[in-house]
N, C-alpha and C. Protein backbone atom coordinates (compact mmCIF):
# COMPACT_ATOMS: atom_id res chain seq x y z
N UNK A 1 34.95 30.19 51.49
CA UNK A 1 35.88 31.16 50.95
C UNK A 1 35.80 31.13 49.43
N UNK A 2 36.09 32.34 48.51
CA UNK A 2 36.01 32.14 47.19
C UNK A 2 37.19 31.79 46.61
N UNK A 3 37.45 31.00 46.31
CA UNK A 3 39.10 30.75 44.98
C UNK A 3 39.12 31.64 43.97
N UNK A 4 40.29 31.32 43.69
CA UNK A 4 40.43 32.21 42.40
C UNK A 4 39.54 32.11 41.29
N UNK A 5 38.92 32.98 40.24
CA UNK A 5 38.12 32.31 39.35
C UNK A 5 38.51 31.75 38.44
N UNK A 6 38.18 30.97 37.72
CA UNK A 6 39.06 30.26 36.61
C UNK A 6 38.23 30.54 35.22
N UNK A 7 38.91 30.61 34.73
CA UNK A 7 39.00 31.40 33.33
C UNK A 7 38.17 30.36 32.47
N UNK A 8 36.88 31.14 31.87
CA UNK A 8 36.21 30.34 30.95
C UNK A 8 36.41 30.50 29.33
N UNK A 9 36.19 29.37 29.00
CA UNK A 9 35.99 30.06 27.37
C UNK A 9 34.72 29.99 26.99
N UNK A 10 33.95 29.79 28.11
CA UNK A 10 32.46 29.24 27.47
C UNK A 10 31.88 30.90 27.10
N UNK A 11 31.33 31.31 26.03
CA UNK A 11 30.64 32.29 25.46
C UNK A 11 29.38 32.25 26.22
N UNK A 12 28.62 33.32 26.40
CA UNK A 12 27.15 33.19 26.71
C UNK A 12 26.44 33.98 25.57
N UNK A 13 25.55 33.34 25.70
CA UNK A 13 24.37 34.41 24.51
C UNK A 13 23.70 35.32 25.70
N UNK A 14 23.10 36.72 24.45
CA UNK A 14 22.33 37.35 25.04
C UNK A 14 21.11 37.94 24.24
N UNK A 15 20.22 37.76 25.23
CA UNK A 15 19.10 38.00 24.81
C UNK A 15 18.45 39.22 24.27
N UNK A 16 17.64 39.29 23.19
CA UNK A 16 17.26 41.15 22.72
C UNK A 16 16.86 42.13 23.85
N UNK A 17 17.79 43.01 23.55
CA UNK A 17 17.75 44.32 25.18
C UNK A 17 18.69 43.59 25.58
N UNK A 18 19.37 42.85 26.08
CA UNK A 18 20.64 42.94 27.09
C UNK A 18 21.73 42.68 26.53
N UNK A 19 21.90 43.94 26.53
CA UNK A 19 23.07 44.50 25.32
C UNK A 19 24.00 44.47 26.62
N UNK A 20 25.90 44.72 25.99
CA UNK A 20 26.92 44.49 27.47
C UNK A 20 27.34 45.92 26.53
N UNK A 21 28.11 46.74 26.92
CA UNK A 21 28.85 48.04 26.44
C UNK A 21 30.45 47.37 26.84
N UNK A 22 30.78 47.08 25.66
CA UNK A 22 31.90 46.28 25.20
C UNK A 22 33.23 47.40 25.34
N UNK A 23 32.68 48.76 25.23
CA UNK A 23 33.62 49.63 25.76
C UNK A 23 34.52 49.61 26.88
N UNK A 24 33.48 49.96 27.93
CA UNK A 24 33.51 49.55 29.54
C UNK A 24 34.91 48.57 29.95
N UNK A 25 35.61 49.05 30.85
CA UNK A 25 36.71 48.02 31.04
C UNK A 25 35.96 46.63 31.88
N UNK A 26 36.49 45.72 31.84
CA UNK A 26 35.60 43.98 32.69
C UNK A 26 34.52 44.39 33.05
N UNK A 27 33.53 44.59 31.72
CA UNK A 27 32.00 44.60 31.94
C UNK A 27 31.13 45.68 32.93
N UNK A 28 32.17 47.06 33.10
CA UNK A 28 31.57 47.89 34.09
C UNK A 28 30.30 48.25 33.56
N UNK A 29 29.63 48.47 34.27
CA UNK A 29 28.18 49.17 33.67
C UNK A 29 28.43 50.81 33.39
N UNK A 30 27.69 51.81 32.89
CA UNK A 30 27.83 52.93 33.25
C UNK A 30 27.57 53.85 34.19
N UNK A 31 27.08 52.70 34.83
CA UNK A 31 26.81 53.36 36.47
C UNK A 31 27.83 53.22 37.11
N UNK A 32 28.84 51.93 37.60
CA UNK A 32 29.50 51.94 37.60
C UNK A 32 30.43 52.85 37.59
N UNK A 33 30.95 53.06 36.34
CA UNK A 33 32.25 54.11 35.70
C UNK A 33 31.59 55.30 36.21
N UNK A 34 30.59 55.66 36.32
CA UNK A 34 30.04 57.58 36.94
C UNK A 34 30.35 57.31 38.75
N UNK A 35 29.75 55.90 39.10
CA UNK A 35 30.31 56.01 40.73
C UNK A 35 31.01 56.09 40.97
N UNK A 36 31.94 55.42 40.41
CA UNK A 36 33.60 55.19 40.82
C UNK A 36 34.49 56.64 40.67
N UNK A 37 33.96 57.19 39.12
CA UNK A 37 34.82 58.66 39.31
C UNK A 37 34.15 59.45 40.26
N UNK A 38 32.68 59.66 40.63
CA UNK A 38 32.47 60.03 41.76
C UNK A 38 33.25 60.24 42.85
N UNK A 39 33.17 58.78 43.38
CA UNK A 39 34.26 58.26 44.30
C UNK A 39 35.63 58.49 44.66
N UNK A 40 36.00 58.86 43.57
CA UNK A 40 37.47 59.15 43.00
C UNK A 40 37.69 60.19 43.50
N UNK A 41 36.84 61.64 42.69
CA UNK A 41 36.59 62.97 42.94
C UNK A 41 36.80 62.81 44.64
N UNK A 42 35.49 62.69 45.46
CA UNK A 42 35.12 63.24 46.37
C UNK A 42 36.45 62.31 47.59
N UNK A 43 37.44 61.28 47.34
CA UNK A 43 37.75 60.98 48.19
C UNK A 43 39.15 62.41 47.81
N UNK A 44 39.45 62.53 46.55
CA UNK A 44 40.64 63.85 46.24
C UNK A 44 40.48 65.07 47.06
N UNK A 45 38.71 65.55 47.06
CA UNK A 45 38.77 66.80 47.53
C UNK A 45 38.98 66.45 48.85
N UNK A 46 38.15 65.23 49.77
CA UNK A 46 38.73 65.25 51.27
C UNK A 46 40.09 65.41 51.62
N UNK A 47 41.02 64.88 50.50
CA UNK A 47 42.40 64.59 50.88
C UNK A 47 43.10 66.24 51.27
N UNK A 48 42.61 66.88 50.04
CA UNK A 48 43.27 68.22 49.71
C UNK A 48 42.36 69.09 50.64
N UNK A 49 41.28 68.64 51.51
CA UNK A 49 40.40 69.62 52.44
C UNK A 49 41.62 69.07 54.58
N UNK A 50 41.99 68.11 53.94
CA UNK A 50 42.49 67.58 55.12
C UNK A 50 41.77 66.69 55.66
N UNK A 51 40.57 66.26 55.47
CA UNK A 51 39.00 65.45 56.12
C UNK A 51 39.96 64.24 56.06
N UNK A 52 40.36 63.47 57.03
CA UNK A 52 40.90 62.56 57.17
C UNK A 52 39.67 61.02 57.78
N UNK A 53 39.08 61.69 58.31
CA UNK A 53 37.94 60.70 58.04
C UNK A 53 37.44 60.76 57.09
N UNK A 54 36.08 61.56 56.02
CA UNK A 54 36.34 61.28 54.91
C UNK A 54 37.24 60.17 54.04
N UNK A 55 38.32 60.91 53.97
CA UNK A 55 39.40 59.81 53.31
C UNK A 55 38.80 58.51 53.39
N UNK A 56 39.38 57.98 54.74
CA UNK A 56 39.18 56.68 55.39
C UNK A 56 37.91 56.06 54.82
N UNK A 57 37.16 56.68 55.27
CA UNK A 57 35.60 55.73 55.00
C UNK A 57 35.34 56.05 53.29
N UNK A 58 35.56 56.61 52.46
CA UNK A 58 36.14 56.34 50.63
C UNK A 58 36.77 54.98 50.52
N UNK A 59 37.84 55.17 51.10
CA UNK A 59 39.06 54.26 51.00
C UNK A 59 38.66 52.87 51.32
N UNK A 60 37.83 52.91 52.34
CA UNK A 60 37.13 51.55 52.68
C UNK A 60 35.94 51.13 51.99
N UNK A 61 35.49 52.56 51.39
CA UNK A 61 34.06 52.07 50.44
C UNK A 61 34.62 51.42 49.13
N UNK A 62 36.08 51.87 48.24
CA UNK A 62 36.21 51.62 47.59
C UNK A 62 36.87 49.86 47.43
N UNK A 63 37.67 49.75 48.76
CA UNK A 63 38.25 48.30 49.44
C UNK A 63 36.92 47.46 49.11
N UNK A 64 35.97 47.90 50.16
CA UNK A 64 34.49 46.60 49.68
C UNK A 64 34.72 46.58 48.62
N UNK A 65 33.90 47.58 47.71
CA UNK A 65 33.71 47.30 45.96
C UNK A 65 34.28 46.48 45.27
N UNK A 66 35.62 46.56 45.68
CA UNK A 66 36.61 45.73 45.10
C UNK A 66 36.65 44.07 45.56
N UNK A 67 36.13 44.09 46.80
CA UNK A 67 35.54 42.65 47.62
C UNK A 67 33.75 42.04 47.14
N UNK A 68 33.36 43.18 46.85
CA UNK A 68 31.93 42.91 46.18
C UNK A 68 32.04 42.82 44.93
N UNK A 69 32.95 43.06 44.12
CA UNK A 69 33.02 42.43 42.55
C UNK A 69 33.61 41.23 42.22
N UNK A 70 34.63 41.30 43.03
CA UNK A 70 35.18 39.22 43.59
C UNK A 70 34.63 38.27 43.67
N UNK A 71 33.36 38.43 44.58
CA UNK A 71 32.42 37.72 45.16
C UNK A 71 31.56 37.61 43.92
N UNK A 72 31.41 38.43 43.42
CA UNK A 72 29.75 38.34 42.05
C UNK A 72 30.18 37.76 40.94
N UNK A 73 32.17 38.05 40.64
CA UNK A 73 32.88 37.81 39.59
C UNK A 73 32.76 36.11 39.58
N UNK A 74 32.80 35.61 41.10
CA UNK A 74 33.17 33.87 41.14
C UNK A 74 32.35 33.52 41.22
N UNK A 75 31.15 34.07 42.01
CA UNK A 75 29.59 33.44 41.56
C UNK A 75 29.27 32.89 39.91
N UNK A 76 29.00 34.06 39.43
CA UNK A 76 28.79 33.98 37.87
C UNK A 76 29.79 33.35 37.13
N UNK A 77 31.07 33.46 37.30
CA UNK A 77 31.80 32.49 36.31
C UNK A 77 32.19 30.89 36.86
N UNK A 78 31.70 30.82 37.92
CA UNK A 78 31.99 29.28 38.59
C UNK A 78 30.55 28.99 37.65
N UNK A 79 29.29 29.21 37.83
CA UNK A 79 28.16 28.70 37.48
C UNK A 79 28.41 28.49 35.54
N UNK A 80 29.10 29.85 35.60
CA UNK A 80 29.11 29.51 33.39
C UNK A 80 30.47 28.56 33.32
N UNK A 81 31.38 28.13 34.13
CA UNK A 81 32.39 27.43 33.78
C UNK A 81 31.66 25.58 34.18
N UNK A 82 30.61 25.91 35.31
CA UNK A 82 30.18 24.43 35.33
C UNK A 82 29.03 24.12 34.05
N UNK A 83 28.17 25.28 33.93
CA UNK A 83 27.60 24.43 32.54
C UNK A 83 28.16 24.83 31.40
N UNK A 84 29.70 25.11 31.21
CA UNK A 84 29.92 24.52 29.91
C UNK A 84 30.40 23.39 30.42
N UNK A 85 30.92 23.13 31.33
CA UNK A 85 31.33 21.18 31.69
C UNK A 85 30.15 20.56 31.20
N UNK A 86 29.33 20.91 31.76
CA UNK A 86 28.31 19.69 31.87
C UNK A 86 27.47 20.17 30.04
N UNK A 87 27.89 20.63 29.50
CA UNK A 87 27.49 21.16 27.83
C UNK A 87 28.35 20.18 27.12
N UNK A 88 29.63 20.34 27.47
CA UNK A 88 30.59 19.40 26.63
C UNK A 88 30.46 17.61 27.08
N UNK A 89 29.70 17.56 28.28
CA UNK A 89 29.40 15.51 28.58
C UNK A 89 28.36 15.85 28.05
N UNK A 90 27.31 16.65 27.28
CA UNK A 90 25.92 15.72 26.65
C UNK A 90 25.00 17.20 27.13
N UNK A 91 25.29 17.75 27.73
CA UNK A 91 24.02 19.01 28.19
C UNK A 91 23.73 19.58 27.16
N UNK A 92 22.77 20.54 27.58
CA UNK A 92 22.10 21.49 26.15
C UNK A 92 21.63 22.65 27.29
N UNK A 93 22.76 23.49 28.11
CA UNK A 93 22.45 24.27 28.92
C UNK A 93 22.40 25.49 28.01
N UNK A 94 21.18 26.65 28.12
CA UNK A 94 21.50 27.30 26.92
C UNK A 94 21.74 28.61 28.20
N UNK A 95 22.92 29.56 28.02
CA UNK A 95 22.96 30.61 29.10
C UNK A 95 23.20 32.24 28.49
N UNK A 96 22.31 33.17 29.35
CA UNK A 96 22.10 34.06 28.86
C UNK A 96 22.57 35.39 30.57
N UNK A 97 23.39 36.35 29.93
CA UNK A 97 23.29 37.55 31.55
C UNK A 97 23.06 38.42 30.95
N UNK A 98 23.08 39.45 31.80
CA UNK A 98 22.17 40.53 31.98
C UNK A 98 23.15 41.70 32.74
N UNK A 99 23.63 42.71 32.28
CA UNK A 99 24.09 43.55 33.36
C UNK A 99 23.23 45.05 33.62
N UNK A 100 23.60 45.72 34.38
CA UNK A 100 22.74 46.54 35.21
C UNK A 100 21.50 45.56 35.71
N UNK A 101 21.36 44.75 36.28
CA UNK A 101 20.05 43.92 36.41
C UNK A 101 19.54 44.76 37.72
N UNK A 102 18.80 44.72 38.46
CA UNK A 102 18.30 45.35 39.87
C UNK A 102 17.41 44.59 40.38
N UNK A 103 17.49 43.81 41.70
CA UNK A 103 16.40 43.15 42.28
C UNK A 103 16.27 43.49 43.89
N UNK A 104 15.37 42.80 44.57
CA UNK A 104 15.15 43.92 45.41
C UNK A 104 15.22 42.79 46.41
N UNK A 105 15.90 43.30 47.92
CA UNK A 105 16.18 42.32 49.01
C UNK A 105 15.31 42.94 50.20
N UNK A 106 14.12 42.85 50.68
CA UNK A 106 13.49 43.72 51.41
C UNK A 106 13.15 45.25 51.01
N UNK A 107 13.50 45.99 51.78
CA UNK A 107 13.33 47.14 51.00
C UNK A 107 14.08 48.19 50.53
N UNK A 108 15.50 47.23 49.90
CA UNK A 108 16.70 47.59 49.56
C UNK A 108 16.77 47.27 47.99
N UNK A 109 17.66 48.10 47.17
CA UNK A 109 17.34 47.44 45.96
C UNK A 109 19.10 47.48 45.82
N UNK A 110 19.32 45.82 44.72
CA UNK A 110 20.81 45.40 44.69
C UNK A 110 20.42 45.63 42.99
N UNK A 111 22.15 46.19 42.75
CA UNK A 111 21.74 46.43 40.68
C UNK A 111 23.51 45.31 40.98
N UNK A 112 23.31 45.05 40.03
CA UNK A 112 24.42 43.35 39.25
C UNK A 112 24.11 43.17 38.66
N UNK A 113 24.36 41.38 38.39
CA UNK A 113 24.25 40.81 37.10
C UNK A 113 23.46 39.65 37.39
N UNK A 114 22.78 39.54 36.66
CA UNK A 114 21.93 38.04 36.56
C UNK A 114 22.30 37.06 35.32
N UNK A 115 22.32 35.69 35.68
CA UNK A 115 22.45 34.88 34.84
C UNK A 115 21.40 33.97 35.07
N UNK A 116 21.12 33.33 33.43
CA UNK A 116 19.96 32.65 33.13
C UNK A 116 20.19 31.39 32.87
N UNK A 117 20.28 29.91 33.16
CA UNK A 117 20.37 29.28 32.89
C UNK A 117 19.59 28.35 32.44
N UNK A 118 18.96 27.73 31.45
CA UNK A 118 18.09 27.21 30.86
C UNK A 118 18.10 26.00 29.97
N UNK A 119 17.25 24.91 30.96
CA UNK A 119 17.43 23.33 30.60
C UNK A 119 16.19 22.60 30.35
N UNK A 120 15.76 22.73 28.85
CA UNK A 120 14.22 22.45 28.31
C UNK A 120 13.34 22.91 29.22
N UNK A 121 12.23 22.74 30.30
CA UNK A 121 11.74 23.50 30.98
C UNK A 121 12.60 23.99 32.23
N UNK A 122 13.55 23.44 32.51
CA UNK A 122 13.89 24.19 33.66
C UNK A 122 14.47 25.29 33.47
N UNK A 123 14.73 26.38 34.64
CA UNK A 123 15.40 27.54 34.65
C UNK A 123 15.86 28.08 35.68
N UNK A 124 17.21 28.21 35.70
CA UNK A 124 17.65 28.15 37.05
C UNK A 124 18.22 30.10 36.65
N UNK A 125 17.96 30.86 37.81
CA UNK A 125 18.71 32.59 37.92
C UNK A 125 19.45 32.54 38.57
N UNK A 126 20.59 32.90 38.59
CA UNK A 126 21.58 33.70 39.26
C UNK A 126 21.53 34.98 39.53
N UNK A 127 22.09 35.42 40.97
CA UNK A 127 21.98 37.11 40.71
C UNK A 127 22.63 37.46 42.12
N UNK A 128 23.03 38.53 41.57
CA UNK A 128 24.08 38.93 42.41
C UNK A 128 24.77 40.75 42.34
N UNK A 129 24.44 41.05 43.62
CA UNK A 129 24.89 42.53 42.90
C UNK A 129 24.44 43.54 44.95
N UNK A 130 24.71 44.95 44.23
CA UNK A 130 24.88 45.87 45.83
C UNK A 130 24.30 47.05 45.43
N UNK A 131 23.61 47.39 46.94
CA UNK A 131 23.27 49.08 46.36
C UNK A 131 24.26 50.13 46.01
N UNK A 132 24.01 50.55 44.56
CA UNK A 132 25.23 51.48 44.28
C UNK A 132 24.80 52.78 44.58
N UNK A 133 23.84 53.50 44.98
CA UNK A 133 23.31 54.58 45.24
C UNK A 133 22.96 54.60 46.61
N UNK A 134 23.34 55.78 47.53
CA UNK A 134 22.42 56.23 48.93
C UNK A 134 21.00 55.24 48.90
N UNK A 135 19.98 55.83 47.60
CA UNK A 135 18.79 55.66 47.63
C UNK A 135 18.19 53.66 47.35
N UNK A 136 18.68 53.53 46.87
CA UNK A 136 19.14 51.85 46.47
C UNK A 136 18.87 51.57 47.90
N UNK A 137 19.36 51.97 49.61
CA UNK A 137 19.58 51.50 50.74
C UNK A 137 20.64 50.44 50.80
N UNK A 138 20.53 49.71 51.95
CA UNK A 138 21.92 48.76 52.13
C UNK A 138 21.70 47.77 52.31
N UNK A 139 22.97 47.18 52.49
CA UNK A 139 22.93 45.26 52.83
C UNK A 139 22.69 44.98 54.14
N UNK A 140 21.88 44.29 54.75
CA UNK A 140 21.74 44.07 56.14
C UNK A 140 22.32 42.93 56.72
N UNK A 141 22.28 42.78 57.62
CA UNK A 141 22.88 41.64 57.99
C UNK A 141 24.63 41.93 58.06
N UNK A 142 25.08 43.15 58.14
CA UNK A 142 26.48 43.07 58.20
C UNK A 142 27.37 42.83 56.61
N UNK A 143 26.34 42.70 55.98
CA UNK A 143 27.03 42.37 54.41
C UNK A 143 27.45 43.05 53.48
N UNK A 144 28.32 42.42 52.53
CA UNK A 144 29.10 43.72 51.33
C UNK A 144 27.79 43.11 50.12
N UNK A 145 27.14 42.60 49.65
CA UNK A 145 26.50 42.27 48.80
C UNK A 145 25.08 41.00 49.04
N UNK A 146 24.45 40.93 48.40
CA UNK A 146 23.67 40.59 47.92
C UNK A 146 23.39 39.40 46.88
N UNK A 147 22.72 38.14 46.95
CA UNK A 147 22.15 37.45 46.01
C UNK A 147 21.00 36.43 45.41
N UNK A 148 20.98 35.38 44.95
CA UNK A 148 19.97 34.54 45.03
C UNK A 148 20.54 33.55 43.83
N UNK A 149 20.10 32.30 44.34
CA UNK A 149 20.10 31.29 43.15
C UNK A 149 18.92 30.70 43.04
N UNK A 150 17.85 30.90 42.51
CA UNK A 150 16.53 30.56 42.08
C UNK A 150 15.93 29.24 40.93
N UNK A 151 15.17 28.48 41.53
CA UNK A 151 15.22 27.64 40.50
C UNK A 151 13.41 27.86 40.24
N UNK A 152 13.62 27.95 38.94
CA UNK A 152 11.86 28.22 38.30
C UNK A 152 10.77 27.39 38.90
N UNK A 153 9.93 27.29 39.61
CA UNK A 153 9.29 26.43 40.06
C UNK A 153 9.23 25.35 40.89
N UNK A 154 10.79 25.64 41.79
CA UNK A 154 11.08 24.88 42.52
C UNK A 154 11.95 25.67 43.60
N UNK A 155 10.95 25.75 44.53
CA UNK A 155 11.21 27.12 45.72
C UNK A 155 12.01 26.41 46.46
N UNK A 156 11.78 25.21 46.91
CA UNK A 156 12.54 24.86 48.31
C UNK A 156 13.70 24.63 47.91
N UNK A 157 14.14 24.28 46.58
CA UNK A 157 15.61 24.23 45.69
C UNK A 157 16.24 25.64 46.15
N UNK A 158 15.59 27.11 46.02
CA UNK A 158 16.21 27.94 45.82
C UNK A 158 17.14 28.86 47.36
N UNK A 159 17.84 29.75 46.80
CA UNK A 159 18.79 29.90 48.09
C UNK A 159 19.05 31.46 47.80
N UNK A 160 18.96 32.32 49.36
CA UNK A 160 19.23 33.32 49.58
C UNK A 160 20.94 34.03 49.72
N UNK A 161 21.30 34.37 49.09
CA UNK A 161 22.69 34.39 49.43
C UNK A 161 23.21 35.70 49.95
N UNK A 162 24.68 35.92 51.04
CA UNK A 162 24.61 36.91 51.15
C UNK A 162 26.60 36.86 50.98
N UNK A 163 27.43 37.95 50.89
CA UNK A 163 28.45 38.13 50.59
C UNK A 163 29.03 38.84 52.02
N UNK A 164 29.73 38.09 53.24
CA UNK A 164 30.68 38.53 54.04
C UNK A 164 31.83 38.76 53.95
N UNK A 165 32.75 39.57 54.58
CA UNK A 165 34.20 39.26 54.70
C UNK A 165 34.59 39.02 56.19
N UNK A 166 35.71 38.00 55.75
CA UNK A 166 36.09 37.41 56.71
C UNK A 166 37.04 37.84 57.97
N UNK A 167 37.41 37.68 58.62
CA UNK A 167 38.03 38.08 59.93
C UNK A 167 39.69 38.34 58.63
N UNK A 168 39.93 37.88 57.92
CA UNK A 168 41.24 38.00 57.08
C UNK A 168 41.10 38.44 55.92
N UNK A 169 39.74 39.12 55.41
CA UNK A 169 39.59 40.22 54.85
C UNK A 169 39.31 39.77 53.41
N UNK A 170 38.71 38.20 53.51
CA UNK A 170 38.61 37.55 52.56
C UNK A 170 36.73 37.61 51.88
N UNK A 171 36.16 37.42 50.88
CA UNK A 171 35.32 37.59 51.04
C UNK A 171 34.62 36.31 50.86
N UNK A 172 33.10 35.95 51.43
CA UNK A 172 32.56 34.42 51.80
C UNK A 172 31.43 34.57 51.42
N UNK A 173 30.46 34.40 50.09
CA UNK A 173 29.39 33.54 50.01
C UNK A 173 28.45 32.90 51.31
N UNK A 174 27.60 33.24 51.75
CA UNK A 174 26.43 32.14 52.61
C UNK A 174 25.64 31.95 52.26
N UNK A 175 24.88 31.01 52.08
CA UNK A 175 23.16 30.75 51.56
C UNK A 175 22.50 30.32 52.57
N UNK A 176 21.29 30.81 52.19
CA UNK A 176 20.03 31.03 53.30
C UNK A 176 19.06 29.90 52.69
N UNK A 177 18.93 28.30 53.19
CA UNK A 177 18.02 28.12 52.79
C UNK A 177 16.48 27.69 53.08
N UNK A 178 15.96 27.56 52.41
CA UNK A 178 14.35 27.88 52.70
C UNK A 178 13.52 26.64 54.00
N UNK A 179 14.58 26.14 54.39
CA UNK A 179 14.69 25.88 55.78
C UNK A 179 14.97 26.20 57.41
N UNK A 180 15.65 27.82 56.30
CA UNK A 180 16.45 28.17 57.60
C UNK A 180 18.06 28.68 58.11
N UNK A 181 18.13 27.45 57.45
CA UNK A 181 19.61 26.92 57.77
C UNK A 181 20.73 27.68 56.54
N UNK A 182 21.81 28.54 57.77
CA UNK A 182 22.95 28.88 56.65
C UNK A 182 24.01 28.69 56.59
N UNK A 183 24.70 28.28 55.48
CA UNK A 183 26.17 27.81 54.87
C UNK A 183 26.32 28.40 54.45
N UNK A 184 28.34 28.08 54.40
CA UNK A 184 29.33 28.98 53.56
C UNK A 184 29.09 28.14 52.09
N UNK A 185 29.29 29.10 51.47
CA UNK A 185 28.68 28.52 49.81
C UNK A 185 30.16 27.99 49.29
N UNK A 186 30.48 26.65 48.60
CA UNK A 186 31.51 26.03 47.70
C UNK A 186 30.82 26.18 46.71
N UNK A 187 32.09 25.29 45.82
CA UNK A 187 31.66 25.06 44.40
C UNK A 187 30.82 24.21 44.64
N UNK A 188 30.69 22.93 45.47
CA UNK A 188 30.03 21.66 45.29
C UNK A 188 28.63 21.76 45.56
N UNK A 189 28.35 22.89 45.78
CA UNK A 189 26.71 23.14 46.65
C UNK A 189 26.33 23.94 45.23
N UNK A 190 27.15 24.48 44.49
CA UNK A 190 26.83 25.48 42.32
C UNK A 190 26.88 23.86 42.23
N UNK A 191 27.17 23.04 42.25
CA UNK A 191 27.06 21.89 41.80
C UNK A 191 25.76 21.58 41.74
N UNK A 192 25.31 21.52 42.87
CA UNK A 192 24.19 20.74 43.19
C UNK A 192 23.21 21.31 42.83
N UNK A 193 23.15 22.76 43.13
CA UNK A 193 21.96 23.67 41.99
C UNK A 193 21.94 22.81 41.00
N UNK A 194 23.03 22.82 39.91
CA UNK A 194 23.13 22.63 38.59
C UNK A 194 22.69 20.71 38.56
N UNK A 195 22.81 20.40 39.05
CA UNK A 195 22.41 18.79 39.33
C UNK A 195 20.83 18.95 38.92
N UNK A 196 20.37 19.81 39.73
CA UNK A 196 18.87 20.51 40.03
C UNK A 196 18.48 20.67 38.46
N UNK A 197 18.98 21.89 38.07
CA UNK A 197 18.89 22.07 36.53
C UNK A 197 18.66 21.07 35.63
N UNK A 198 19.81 19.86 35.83
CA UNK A 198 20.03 19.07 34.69
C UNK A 198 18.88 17.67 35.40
N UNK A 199 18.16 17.95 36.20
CA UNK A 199 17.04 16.62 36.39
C UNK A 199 18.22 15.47 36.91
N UNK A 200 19.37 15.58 37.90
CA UNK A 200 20.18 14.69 37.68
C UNK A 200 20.09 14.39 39.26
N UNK A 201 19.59 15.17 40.43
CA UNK A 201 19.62 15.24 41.85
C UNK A 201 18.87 13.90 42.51
């Protein structure tokens, strides 16, 4: 299950080209802000056409969204709230994101955010994100989102992740890993990535 996220003060740098539009309310992209009034629009005219299905399935597209930004929101700030911990005992984690990022899950493409984490040669990605377009295609497996935690050169480290909700409407993290085998994702397993990172496992 995801907890609440907890509030960082850790800053990230960003790299030339991944600029954030500081405008944007909590980091929307501008894709984003055009879907959503989209969204907005077309669930108004169903209302005022009477399309009561319509409605419904808006109403529920917009419910996920709101369950698929939860999920990407606690991913990414659990991972930047653990390496500034481990920055302030002695690390030199240097971290960098990325928004509009787009990566591709079969032959579906997910746009989010990626984070970079970077420990003298190592480099660990984060990423996390959903098709926001028809053409983008969808999440399989029954899922609201999409992810991966990747470690540079160290495949069997890395983990497929996917974003469920729960029978109580909660939303759940799983990782896929390169064994096989899948779990509900905690903090203590972003731990252990980051263990990975810091040569400490």
């Amino acid at each position: 299950m995801i907890p609440s996220p907890r509030s960082s003060s850790e800053g990230n740098s960003l790299k030339a080209g991944q600029l954030r539009d500081e405008s944007l309310p909590n980091g929307m992209s501008e894709l984003d802000e055009a879907w959503a009034a989209a969204l907005a629009e077309a669930e108004q005219k169903a209302r005022m056409s009477g399309r009561r299905d319509l409605v419904d399935y808006l109403s529920l597209k917009n419910s996920n969204d709101l369950l698929r930004k939860a999920g990407s929101d606690w991913l990414i700030s659990t991972f930047k709230v653990l390496a500034g911990e481990a920055n302030r005992a002695g690390g030199v984690i240097q971290m960098s994101s990325l928004d509009a990022h787009r990566f591709r899950v079969g032959t579906s493409t997910m746009v989010g955010i990626l984070l970079t984490l970077t420990n003298g040669v190592r480099t660990l990605f984060i990423e996390a994100g959903w098709p926001r377009t028809p053409r983008d295609g969808v999440v399989r497996g029954g899922g609201l989102a999409c992810g991966n935690i990747r470690h540079l050169g160290i495949q069997s480290a890395s983990e497929e992740l996917l974003l469920l909700k729960t029978n109580t409407g909660v939303p759940r993290w799983t990782g896929l890993r390169k064994a096989g085998t899948r779990r509900e994702l905690h903090e203590a397993h972003l731990r252990d990535h980051l263990a990975i990172l810091l040569d400490r496992q």
